[in-house]
Protein backbone atom coordinates (compact mmCIF):
# COMPACT_ATOMS: atom_id res chain seq x y z
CA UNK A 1 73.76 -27.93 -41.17
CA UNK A 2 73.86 -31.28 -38.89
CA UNK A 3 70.89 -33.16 -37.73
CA UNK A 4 69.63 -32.64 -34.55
CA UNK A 5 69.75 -36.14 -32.90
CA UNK A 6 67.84 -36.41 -30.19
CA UNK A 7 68.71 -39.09 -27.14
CA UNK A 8 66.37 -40.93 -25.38
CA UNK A 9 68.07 -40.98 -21.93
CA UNK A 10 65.75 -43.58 -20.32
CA UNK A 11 66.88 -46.19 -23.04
CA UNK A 12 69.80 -46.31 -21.02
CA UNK A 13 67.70 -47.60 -18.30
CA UNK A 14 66.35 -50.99 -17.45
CA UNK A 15 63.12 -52.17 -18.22
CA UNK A 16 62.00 -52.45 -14.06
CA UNK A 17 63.83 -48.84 -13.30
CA UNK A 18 61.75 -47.46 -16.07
CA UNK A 19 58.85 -49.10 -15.12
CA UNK A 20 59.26 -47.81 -11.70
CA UNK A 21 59.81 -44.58 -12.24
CA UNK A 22 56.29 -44.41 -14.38
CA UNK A 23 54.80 -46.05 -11.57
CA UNK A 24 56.40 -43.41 -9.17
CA UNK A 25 55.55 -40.50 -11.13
CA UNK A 26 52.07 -40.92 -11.16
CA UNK A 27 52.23 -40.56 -7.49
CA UNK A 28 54.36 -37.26 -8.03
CA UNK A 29 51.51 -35.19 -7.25
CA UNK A 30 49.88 -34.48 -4.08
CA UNK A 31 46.69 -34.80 -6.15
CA UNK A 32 46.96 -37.79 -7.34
CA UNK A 33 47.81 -39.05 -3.61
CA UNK A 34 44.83 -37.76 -2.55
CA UNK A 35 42.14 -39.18 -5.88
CA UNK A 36 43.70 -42.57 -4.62
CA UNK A 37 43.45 -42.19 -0.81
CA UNK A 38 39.78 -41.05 -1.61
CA UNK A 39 38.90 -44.28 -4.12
CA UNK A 40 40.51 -46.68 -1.25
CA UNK A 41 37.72 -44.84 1.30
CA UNK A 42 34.63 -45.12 -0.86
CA UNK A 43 35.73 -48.55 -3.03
CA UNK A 44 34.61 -46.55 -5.68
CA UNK A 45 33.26 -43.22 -6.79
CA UNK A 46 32.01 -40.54 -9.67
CA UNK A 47 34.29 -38.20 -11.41
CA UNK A 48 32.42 -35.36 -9.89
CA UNK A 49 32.70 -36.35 -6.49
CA UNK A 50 36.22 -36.56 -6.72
CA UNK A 51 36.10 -33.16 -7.99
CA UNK A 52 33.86 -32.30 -5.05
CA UNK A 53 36.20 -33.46 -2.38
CA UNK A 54 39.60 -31.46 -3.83
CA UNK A 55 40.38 -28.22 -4.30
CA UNK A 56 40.66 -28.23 -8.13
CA UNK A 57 38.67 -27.72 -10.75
CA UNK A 58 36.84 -30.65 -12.69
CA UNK A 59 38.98 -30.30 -15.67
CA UNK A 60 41.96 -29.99 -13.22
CA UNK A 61 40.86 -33.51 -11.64
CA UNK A 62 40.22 -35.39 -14.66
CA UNK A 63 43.93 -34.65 -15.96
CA UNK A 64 44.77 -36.36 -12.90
CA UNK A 65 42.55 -39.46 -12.84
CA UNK A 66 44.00 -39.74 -16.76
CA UNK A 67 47.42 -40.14 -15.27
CA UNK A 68 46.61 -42.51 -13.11
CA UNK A 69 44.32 -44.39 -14.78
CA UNK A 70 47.10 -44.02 -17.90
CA UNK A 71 49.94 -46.18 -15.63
CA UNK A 72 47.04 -48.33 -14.93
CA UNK A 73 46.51 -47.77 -11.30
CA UNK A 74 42.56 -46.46 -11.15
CA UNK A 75 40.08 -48.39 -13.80
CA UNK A 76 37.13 -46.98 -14.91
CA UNK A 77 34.51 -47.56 -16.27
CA UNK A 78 31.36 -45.30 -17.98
CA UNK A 79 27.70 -45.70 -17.57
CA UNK A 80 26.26 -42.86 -19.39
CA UNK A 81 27.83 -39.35 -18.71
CA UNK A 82 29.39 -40.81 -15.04
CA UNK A 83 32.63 -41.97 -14.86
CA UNK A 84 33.23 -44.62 -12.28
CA UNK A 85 36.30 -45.12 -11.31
CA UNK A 86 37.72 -47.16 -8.70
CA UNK A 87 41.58 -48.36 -7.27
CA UNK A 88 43.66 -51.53 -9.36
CA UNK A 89 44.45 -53.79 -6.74
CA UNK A 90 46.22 -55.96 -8.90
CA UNK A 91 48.45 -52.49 -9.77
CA UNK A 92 48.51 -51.62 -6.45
CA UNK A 93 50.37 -54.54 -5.36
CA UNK A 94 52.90 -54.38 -7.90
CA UNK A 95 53.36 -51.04 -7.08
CA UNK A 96 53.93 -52.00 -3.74
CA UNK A 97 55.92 -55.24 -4.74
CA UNK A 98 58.39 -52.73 -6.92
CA UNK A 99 58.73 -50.09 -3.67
CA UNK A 100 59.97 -52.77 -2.09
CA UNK A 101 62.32 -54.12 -4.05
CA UNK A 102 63.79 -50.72 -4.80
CA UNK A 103 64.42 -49.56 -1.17
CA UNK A 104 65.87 -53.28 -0.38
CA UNK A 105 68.55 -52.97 -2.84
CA UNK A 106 69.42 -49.39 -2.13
CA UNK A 107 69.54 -49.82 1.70
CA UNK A 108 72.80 -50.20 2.83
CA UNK A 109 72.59 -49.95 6.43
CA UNK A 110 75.28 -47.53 6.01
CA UNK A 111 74.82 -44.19 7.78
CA UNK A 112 76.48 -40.65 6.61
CA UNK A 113 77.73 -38.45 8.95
């Protein structure tokens, strides 16, 4: 019987596009869209407000403040049982810094018809 070798496909892939991609997966989910739009309004917050102010279950939301706070764009920090967690700016700017880049080297001006 042969080995099953499994590939790592995104080995194939630079360093930034992988990077990126992490970055952009995090914001994948319409939940995770909203957890950030709500940090940016309140500068910071509790785990259970966050919970308050979606539609998901507490266990639901703190799977999704892991994810983000896993690709490093929400810090937190705990002060007894709360969770305070609040936006990375300096994150936030390199996530903004690699949007850029992306769309400026894959705009072509060119339009299909």
């Amino acid at each position: 019987m042969q080995p099953i070798m499994i590939s790592n496909k995104r080995a194939l892939f630079s360093g930034d596009l992988q990077k990126t991609a992490t970055l952009f997966k995090a914001l994948s989910h319409p939940a995770r869209l909203a957890i950030l739009e709500y940090l940016a309004e309140t500068k910071t917050c509790i785990t259970g407000d966050i919970a308050d102010e979606l539609p998901l279950s507490r266990t639901t939301v703190n799977q999704h403040l892991k994810e983000l706070k896993d690709v490093g764009l929400i810090k937190g920090t705990i002060d007894g049982v709360k969770k305070n967690y609040c936006i990375n700016q300096d994150k936030l700017n390199l996530l903004r810094e690699n949007f850029n880049e992306f769309f400026e080297k894959i705009d072509t001006g060119f339009q299909c018809e």
